[in-house]
C-alpha atoms as a PDB file:
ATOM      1  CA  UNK A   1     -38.001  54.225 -12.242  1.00  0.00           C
ATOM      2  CA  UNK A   2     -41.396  52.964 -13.318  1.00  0.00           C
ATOM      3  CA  UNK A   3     -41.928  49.042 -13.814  1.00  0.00           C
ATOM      4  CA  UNK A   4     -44.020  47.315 -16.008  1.00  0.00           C
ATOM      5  CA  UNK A   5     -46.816  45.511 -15.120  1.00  0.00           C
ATOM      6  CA  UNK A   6     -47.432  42.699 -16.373  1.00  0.00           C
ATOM      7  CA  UNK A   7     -50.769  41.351 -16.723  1.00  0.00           C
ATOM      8  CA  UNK A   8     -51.325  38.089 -14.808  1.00  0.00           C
ATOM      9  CA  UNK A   9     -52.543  34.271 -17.298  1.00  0.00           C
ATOM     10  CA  UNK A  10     -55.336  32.537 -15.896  1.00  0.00           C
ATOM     11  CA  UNK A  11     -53.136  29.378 -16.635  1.00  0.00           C
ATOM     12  CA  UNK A  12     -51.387  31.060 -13.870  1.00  0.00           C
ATOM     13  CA  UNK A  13     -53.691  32.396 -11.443  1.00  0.00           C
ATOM     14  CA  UNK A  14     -55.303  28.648 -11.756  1.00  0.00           C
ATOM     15  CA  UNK A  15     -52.194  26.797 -11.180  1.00  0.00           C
ATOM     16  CA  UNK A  16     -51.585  29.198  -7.656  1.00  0.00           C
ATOM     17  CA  UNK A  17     -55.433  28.805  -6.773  1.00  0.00           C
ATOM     18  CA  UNK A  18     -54.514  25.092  -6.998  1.00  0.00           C
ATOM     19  CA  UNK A  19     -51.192  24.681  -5.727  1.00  0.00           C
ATOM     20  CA  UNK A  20     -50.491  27.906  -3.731  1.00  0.00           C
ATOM     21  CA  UNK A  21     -48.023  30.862  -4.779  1.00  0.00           C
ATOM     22  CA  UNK A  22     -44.383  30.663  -5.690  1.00  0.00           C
ATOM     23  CA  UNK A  23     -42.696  33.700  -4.454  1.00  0.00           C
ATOM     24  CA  UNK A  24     -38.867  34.529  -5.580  1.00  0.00           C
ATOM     25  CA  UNK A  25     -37.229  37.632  -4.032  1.00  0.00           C
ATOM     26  CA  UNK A  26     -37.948  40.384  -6.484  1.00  0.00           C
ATOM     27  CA  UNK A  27     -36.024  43.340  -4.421  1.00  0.00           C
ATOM     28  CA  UNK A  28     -34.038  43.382  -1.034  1.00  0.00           C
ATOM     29  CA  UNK A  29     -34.756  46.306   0.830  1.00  0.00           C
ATOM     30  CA  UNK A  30     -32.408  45.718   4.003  1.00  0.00           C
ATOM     31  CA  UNK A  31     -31.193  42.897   5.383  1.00  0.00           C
ATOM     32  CA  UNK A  32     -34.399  41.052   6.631  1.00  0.00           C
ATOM     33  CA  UNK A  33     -37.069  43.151   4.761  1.00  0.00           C
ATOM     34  CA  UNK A  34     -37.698  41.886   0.994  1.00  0.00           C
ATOM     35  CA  UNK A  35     -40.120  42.350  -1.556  1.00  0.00           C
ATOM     36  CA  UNK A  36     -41.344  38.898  -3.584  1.00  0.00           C
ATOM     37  CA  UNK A  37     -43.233  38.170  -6.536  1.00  0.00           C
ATOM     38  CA  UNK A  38     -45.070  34.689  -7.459  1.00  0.00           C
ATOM     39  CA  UNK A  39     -43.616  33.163 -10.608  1.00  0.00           C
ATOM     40  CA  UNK A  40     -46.569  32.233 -12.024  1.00  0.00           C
ATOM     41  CA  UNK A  41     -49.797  34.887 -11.418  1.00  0.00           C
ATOM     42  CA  UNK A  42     -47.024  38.107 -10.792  1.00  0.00           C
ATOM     43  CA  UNK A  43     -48.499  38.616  -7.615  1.00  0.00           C
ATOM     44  CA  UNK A  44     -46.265  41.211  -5.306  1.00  0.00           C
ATOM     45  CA  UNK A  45     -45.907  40.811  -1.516  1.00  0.00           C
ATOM     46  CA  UNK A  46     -43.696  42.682   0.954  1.00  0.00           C
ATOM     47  CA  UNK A  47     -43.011  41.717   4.852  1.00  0.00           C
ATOM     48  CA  UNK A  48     -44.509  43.878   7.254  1.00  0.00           C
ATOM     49  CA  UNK A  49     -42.899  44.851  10.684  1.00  0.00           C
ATOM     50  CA  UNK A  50     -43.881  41.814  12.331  1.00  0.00           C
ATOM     51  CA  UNK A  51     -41.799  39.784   9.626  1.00  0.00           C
ATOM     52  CA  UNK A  52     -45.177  38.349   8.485  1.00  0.00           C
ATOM     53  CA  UNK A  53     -45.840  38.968   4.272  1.00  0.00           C
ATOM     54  CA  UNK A  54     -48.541  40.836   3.270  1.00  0.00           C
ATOM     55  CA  UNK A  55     -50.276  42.686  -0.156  1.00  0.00           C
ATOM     56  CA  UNK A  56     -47.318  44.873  -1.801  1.00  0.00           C
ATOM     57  CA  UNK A  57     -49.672  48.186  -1.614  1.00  0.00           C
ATOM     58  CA  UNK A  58     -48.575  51.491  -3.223  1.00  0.00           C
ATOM     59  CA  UNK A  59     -48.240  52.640   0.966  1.00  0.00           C
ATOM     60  CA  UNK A  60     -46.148  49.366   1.755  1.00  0.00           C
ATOM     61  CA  UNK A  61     -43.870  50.450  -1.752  1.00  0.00           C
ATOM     62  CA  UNK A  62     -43.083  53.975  -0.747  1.00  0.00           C
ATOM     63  CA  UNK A  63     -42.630  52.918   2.955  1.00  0.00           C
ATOM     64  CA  UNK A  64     -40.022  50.465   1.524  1.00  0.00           C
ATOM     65  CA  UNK A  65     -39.047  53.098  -0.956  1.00  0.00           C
ATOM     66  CA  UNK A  66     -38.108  55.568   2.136  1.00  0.00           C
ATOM     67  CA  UNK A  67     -36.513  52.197   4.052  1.00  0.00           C
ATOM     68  CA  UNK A  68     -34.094  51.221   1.891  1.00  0.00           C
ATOM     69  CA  UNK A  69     -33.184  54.760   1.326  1.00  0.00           C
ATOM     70  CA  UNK A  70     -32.418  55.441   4.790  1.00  0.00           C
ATOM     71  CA  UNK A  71     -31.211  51.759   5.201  1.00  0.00           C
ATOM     72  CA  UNK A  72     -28.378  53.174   2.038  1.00  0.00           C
ATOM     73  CA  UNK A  73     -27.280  56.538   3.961  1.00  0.00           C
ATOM     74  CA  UNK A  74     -26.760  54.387   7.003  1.00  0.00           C
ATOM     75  CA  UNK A  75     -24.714  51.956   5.592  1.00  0.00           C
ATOM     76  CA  UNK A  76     -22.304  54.483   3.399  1.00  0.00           C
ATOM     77  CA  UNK A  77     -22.190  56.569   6.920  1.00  0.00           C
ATOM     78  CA  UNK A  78     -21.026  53.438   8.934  1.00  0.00           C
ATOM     79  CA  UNK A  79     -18.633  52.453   5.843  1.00  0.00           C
ATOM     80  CA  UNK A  80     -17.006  55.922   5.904  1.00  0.00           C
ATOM     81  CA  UNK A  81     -16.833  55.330   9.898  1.00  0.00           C
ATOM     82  CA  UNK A  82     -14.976  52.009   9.550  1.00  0.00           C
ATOM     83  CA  UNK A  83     -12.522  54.089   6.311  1.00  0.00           C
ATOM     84  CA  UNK A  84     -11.837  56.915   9.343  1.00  0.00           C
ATOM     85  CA  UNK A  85     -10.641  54.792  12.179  1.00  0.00           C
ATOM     86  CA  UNK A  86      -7.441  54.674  12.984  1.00  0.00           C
ATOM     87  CA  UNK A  87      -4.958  51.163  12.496  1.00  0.00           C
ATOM     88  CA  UNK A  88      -3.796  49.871  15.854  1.00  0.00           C
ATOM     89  CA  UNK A  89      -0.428  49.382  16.303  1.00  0.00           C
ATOM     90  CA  UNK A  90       1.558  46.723  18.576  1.00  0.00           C
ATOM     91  CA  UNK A  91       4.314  47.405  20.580  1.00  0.00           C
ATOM     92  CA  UNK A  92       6.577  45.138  22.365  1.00  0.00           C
END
């Protein structure tokens, strides 16, 4: 899945130099690793392991391309865990 680029205004690339980025979640990798884009200049950033954000490179996007896959399989193997268990029963 390819995404478009799109091509950053100056209105907006002044308007961050000015009064700073505005970052929205663009894509949630797992739980407490994200990817965000600014609103206005279309800038990309991605956390890092040490939580902090940093550049959205094309090594940080297939290192949270591989994440979120593995983050998937683990989640679909722990929900078919939880589907296998058996119901306790109470007796009196």
């Amino acid at each position: 899945m390819n995404k478009v680029q799109h091509k950053p205004s100056r209105k907006g690339k002044l308007f961050c130099s000015i009064f700073g980025h505005k970052f929205s979640v663009s894509k949630q990798i797992t739980h407490h690793v994200y990817e965000y884009q600014c609103s206005h200049c279309k800038k990309e950033m991605t956390t890092n392991s040490n939580g902090a954000l940093t550049e959205l490179t094309p090594k940080y996007r297939e290192i949270n391309t591989v994440l979120q896959q593995i983050h998937q399989s683990k989640q679909t193997r722990y929900a078919n865990q939880e589907l296998k268990k058996p119901l306790l029963k109470m007796t009196s």
